[in-house]
N, C-alpha and C. Protein backbone atom coordinates (compact mmCIF):
# COMPACT_ATOMS: atom_id res chain seq x y z
N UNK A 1 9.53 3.55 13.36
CA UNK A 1 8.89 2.31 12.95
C UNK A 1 9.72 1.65 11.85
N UNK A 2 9.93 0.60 12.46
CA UNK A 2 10.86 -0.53 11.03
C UNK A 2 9.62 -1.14 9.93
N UNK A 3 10.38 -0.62 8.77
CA UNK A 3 8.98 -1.68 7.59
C UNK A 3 10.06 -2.50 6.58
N UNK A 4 9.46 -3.44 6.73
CA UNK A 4 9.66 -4.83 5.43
C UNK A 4 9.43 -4.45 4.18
N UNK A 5 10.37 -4.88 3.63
CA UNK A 5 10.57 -4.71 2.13
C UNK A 5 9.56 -5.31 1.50
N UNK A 6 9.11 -5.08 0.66
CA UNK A 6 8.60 -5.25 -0.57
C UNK A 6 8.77 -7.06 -0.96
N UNK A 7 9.76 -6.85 -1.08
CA UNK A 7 10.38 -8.48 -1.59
C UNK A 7 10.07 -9.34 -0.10
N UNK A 8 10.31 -9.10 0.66
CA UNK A 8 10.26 -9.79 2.38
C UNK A 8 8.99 -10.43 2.14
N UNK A 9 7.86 -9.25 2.47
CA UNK A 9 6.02 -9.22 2.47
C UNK A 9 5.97 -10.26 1.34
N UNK A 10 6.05 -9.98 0.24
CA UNK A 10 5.54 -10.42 -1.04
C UNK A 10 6.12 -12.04 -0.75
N UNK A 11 7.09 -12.70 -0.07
CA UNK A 11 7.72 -13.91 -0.11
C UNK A 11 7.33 -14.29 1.02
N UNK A 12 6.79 -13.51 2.18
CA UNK A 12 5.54 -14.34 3.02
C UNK A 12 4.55 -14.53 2.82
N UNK A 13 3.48 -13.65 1.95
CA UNK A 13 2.42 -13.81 1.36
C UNK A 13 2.32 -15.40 0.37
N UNK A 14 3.42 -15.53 -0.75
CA UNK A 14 3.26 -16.25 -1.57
C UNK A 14 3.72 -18.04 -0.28
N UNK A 15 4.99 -18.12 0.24
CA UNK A 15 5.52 -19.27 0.79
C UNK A 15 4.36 -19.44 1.87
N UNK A 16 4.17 -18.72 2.68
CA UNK A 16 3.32 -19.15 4.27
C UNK A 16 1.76 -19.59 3.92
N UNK A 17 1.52 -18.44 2.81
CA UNK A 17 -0.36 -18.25 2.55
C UNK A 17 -0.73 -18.92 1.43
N UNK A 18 -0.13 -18.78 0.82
CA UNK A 18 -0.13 -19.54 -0.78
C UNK A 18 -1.20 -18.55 -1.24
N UNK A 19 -0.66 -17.39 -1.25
CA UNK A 19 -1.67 -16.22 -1.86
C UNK A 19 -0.94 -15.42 -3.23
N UNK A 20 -1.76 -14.84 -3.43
CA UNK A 20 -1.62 -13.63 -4.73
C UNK A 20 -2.50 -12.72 -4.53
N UNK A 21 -2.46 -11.70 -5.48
CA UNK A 21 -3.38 -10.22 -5.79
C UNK A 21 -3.24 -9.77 -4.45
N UNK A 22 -2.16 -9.43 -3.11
CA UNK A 22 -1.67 -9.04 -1.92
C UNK A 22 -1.53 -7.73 -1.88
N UNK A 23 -1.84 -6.78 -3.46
CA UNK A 23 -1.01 -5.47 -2.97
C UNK A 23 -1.51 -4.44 -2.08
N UNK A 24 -2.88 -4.61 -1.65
CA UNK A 24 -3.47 -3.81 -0.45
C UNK A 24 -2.92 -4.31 1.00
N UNK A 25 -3.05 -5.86 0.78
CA UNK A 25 -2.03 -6.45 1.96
C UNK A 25 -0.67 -5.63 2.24
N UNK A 26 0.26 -6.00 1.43
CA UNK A 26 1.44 -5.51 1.31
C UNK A 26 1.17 -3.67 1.24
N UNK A 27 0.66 -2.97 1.00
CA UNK A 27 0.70 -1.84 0.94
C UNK A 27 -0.22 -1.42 2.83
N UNK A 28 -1.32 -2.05 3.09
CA UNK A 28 -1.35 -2.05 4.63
C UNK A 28 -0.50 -2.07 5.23
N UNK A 29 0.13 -3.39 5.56
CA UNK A 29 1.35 -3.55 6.29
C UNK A 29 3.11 -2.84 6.04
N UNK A 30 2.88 -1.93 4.89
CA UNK A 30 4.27 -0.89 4.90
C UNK A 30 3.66 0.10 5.95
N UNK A 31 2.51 0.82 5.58
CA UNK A 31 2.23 1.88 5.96
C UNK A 31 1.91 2.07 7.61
N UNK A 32 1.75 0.70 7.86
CA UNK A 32 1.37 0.73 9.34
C UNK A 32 2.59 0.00 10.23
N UNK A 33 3.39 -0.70 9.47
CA UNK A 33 4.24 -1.58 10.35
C UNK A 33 4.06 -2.78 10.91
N UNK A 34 2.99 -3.12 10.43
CA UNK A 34 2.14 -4.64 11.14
C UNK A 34 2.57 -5.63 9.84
N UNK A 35 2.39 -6.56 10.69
CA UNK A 35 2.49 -8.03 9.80
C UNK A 35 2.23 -8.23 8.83
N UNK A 36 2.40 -9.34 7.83
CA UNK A 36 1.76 -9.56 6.43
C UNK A 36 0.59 -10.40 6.62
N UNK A 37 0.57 -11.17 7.95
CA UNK A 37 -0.25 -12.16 8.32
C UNK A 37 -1.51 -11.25 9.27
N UNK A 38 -1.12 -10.54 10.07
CA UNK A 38 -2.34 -9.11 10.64
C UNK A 38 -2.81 -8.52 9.77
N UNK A 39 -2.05 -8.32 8.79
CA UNK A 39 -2.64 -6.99 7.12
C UNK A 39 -3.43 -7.87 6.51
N UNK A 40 -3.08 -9.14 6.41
CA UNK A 40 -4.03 -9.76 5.17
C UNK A 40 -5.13 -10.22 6.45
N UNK A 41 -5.06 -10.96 7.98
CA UNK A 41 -6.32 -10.68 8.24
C UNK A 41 -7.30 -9.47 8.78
N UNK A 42 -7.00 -8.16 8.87
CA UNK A 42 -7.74 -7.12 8.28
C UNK A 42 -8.28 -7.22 7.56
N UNK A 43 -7.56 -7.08 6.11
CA UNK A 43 -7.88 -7.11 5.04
C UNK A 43 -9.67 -8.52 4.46
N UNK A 44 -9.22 -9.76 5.07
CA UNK A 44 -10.36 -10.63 4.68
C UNK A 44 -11.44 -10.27 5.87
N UNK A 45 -11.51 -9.52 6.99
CA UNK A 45 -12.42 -9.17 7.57
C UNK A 45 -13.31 -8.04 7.21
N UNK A 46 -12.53 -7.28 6.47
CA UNK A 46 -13.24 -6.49 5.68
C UNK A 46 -13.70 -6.95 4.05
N UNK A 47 -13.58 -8.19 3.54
CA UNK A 47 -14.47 -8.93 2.73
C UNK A 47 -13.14 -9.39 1.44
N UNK A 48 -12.00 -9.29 1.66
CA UNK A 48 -10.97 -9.73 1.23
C UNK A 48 -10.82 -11.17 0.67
N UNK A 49 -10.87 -11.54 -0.14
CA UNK A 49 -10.98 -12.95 -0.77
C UNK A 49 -9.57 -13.69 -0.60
N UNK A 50 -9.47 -14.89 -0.43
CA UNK A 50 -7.97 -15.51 -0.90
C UNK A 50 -7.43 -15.19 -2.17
N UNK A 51 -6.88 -14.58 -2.60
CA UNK A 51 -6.21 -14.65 -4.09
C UNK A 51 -6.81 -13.76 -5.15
N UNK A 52 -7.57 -12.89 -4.04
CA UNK A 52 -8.24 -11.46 -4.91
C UNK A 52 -7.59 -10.57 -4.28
N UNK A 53 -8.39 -9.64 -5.22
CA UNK A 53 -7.43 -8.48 -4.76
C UNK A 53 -9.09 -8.04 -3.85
N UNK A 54 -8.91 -6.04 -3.61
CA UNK A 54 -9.55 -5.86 -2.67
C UNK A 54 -9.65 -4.30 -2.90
N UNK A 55 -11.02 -3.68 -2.66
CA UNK A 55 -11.33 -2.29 -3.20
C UNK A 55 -10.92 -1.12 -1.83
N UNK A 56 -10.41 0.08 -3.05
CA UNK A 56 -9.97 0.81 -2.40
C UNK A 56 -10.25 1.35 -0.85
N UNK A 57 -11.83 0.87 -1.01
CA UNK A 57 -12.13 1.79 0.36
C UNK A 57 -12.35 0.90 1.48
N UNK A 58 -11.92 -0.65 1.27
CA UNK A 58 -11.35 -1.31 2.33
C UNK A 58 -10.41 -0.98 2.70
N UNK A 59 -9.01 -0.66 2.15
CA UNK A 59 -7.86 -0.55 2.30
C UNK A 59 -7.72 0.57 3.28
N UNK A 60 -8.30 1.99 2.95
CA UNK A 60 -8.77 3.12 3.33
C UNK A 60 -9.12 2.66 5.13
N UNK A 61 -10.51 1.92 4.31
CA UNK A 61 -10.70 1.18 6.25
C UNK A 61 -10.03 0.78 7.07
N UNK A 62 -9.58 -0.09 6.81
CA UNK A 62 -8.28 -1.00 7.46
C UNK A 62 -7.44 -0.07 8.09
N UNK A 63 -6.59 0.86 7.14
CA UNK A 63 -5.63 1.99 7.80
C UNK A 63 -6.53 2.72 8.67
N UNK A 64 -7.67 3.33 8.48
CA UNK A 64 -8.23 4.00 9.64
C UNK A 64 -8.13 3.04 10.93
N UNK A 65 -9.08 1.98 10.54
CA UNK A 65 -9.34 0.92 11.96
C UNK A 65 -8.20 0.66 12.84
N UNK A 66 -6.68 0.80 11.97
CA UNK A 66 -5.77 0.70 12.82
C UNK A 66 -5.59 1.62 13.38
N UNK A 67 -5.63 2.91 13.40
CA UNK A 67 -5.51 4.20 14.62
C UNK A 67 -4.18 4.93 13.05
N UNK A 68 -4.57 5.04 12.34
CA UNK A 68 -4.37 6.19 11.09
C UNK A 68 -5.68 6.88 10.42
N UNK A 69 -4.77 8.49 9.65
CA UNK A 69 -6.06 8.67 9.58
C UNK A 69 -5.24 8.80 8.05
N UNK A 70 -5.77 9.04 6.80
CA UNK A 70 -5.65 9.35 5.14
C UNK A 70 -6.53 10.83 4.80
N UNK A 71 -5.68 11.30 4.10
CA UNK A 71 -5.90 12.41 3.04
C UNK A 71 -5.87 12.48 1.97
N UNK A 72 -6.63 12.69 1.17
CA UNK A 72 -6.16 12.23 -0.02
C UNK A 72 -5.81 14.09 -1.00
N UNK A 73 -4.52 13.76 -1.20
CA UNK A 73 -4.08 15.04 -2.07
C UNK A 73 -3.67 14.53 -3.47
N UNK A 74 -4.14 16.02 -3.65
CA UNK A 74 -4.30 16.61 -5.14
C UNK A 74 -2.67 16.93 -5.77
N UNK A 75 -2.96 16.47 -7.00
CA UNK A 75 -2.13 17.34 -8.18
C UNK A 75 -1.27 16.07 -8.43
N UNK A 76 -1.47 14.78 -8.19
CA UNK A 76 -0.18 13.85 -8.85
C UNK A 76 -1.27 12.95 -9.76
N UNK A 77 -2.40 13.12 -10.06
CA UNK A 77 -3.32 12.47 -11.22
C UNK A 77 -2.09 12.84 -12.23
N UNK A 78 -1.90 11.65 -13.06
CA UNK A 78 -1.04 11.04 -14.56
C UNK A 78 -0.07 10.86 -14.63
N UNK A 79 0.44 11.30 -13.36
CA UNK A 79 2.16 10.88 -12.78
C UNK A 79 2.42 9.61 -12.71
N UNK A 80 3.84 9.29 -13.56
CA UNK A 80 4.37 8.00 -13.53
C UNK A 80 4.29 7.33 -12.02
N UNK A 81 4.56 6.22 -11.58
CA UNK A 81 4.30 5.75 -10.38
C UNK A 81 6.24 5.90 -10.39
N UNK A 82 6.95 5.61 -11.28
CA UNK A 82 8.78 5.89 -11.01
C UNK A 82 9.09 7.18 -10.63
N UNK A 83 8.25 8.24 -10.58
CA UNK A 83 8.67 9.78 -10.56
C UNK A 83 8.15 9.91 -8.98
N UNK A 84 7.48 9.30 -8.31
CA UNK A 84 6.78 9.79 -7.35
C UNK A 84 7.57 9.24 -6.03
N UNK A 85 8.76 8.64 -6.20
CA UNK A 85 9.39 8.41 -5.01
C UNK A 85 9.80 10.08 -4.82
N UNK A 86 10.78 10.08 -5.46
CA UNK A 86 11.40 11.83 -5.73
C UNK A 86 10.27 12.93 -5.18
N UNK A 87 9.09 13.05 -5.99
CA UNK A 87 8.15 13.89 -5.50
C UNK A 87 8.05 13.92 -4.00
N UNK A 88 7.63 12.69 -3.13
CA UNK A 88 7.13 12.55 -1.89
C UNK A 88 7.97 12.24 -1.00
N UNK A 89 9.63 12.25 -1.64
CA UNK A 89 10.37 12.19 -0.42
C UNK A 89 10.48 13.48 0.89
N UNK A 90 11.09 12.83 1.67
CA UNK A 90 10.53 13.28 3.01
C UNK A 90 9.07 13.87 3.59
N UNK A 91 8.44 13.46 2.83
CA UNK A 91 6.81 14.08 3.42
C UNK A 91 6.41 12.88 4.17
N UNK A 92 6.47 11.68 4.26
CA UNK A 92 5.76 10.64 4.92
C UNK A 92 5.54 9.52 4.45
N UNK A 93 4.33 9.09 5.01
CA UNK A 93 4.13 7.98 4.32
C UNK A 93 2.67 8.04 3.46
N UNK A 94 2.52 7.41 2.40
CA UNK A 94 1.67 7.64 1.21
C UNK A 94 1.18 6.36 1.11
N UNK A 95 0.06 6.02 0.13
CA UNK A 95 -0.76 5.10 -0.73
C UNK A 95 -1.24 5.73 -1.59
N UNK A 96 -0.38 4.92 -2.78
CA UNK A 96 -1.01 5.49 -4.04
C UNK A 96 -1.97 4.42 -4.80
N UNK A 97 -2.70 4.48 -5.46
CA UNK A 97 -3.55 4.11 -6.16
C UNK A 97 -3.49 4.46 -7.67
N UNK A 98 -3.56 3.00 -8.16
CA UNK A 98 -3.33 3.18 -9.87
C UNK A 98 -4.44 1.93 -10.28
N UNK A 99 -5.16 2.18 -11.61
CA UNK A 99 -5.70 1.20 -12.22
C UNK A 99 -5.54 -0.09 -11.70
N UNK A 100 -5.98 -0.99 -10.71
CA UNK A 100 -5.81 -2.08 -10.38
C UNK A 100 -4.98 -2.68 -9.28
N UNK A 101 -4.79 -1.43 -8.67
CA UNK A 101 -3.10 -1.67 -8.15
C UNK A 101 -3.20 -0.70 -7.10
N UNK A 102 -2.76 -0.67 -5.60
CA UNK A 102 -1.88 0.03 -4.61
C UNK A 102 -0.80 -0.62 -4.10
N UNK A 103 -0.49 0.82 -4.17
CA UNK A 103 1.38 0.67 -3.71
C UNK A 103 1.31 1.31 -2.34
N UNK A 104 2.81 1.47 -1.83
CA UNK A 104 3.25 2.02 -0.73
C UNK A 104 4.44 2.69 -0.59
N UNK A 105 4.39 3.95 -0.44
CA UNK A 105 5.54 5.20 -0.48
C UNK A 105 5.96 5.45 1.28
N UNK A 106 6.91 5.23 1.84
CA UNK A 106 7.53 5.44 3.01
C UNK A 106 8.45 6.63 2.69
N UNK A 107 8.45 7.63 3.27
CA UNK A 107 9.78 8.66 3.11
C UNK A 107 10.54 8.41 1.72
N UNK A 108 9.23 8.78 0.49
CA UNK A 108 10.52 8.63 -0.45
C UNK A 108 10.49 7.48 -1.31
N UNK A 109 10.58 6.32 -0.66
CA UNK A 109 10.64 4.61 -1.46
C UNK A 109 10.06 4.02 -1.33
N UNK A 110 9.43 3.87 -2.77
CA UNK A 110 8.48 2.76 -2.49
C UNK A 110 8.71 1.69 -2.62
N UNK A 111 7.50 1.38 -2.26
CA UNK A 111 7.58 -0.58 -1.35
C UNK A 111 7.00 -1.14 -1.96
N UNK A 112 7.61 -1.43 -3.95
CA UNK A 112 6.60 -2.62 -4.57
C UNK A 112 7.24 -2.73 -5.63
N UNK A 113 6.85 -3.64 -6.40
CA UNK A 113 7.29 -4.13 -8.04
C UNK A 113 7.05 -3.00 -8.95
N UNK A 114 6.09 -2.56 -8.37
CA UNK A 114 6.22 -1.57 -9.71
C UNK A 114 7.13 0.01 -9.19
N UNK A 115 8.02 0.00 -8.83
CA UNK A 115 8.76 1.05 -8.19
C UNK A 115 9.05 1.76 -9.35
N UNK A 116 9.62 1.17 -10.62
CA UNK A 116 10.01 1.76 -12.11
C UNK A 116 9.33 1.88 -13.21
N UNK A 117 7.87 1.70 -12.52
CA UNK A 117 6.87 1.52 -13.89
C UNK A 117 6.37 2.63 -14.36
N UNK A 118 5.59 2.87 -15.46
CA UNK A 118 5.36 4.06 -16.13
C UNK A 118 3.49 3.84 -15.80
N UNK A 119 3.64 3.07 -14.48
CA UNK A 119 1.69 3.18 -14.23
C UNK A 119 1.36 4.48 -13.97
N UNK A 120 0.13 4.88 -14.46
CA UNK A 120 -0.10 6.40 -14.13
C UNK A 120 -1.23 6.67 -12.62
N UNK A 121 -0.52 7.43 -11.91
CA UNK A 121 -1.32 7.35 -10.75
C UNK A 121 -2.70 7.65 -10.62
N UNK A 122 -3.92 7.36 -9.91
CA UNK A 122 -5.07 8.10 -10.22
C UNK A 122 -4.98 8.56 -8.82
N UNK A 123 -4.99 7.91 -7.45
CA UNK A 123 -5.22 8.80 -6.30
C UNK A 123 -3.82 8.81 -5.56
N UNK A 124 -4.22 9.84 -4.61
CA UNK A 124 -2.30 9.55 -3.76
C UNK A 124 -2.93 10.39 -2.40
N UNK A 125 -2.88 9.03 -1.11
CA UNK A 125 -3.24 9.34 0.05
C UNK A 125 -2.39 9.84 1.09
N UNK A 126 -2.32 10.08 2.23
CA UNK A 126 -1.23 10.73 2.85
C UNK A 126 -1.99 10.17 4.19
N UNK A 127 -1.08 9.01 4.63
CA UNK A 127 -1.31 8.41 5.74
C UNK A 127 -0.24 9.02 7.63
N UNK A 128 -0.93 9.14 8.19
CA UNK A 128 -0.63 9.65 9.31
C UNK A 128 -1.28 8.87 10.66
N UNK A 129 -0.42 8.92 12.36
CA UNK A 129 -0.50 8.16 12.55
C UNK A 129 -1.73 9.60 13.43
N UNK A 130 -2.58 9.11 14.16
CA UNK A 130 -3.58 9.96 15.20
C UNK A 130 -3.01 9.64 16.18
C-alpha cells in the first residue's frame, strides 16, 4: 500500500477544503491508504465538524468501518512522540494518541508535524488490516 505524506494530506486538506484541526483525517487516511477527501468524509459522518477536530473513538470507528481492526498496546504511556518512530519500526502500522492530537506511525515514520516533538504519548494503537 502507497501512503501520502504528511505534507501532501495536510496541503489537500488546507487548498481543496479550506479546513483545519485534520489530524484524525490525516492520521485515517495514512493508516488505511484512502484519500484525504474519503478520510475526512468518514470522519464528518461520524459527527466530524468542519474545522474541528474529532474524538478518539470516532477515529477508532472509522478504521474499524473500513475493514481494520486496532489494539491498543501497553507500555509507551510518557514517551516522547520523537522516540517512537525508532521504537515501532518495523512492527506496522500505529495511531498514537497524545493530549489533543493523533498522529500516524507507518513502519517506523511518522506521518505528521509533530514527528520531533517532545508530546508525551497517552495511547498507542496497532492497526491491522482483517
Amino acid at each position: 500500500m502507497e501512503y501520502q505524506s504528511y505534507e501532501k494530506l495536510s496541503h489537500v486538506g488546507h487548498k481543496h477544503y479550506k479546513d483545519t484541526n485534520f489530524c484524525s483525517v490525516i492520521a485515517l487516511a495514512s493508516v488505511t491508504g484512502m484519500s484525504f477527501g474519503k478520510s475526512r468524509i468518514k470522519m464528518e459522518k461520524l459527527g466530524r465538524k468542519h474545522r474541528k477536530g474529532s474524538v478518539v473513538v470516532d477515529l477508532l470507528t472509522a478504521i474499524k468501518n473500513r475493514g481494520y481492526e486496532y489494539e491498543r498496546i501497553e507500555g509507551y504511556r510518557g514517551h516522547h512522540v520523537k522516540t517512537m518512530g525508532g521504537k515501532l519500526k518495523g512492527k506496522g502500522n500505529f495511531i498514537i494518541i497524545v493530549r489533543g492530537h493523533a498522529l500516524a506511525v507507518m513502519d517506523g515514520k511518522i506521518n505528521d508535524w509533530s514527528e520531533n516533538s517532545c508530546h508525551r504519548v497517552v495511547n498507542v494503537y496497532k492497526i491491522t488490516k482483517i
